[in-house]
Protein backbone atom coordinates (compact mmCIF):
# COMPACT_ATOMS: atom_id res chain seq x y z
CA UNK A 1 208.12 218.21 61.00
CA UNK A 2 211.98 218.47 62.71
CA UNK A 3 213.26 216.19 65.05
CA UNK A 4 214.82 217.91 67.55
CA UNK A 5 216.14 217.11 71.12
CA UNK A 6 215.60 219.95 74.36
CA UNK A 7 216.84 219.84 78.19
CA UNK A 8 214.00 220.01 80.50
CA UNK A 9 214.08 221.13 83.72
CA UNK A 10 213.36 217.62 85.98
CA UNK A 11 210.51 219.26 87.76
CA UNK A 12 209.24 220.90 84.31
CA UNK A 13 209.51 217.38 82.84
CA UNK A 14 207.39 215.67 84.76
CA UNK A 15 204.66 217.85 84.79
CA UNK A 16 204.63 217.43 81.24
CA UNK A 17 204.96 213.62 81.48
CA UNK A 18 202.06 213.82 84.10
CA UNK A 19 199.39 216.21 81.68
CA UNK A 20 200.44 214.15 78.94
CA UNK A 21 199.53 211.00 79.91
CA UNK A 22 196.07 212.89 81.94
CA UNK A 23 195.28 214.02 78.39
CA UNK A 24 196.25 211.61 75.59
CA UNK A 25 197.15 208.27 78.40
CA UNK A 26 200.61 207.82 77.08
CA UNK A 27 204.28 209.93 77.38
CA UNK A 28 204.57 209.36 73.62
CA UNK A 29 202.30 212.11 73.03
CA UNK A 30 204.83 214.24 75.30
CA UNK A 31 205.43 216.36 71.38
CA UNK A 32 202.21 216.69 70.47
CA UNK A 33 201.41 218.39 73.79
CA UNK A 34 204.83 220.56 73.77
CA UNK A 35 203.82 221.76 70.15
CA UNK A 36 200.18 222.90 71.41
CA UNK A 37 201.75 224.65 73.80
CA UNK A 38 204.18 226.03 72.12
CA UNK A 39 201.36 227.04 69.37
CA UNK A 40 198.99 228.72 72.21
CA UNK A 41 201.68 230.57 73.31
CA UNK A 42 202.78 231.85 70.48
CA UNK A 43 198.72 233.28 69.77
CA UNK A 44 199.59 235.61 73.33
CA UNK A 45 199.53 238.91 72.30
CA UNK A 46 203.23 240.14 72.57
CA UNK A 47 204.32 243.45 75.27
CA UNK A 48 205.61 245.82 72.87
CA UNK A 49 208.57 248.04 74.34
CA UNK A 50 206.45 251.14 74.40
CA UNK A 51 204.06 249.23 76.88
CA UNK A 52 206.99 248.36 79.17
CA UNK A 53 208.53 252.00 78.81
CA UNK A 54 205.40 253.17 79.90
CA UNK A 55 204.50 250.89 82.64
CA UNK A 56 208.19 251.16 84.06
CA UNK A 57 208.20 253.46 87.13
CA UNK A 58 204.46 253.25 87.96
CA UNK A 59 205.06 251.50 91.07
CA UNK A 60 207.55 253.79 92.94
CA UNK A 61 207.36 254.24 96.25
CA UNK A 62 206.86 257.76 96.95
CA UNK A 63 207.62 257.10 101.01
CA UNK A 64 210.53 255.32 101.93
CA UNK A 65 212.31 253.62 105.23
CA UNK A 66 210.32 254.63 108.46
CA UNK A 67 208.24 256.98 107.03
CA UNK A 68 206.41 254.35 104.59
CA UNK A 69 206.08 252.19 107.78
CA UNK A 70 204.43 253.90 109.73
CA UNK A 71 202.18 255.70 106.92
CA UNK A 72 200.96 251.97 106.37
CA UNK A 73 200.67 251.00 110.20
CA UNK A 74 198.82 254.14 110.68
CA UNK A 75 196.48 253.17 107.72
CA UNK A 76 195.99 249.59 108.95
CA UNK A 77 195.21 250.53 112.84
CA UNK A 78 192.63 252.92 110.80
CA UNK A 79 191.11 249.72 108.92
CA UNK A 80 190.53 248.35 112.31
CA UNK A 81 188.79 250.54 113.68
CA UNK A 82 186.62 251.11 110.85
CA UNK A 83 185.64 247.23 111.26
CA UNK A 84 185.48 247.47 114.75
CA UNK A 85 188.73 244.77 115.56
């Protein structure tokens, strides 16, 4: 084990304070629950770049300014109708 000191956010800080204490009923168990965390999320399975690279463009808007309005107003007033509003 390393002793080591970290700045937390305030907010971030006492949330961990707070599920601490819910969990193990005191803040000196504030490391044990940072290291389980940090352990779960280092099991995440990891983006690769080739995932990104792919994935990067997919949501470009093929409409733009008031053409992409009123495609989606005209879609929506469509909707309605369909469920009778």
């Amino acid at each position: 084990m390393v002793k080591t000191t970290i700045t937390l956010e305030d907010s971030l800080y006492r949330r961990l304070v707070k599920e601490a204490l819910d969990r193990y009923g005191r803040t000196r168990s504030l490391s044990r629950l940072i290291n389980e965390k940090l352990r779960s999320a280092e099991m995440l399975p990891k983006e690769s770049a080739g995932d990104i690279e792919r994935s990067f463009g997919c949501w470009a808007m093929k409409d733009k300014g008031a053409r992409y309005v009123r495609k989606m107003r005209l879609q929506s007033e469509e909707r309605l109708k369909r469920m009778s509003l």
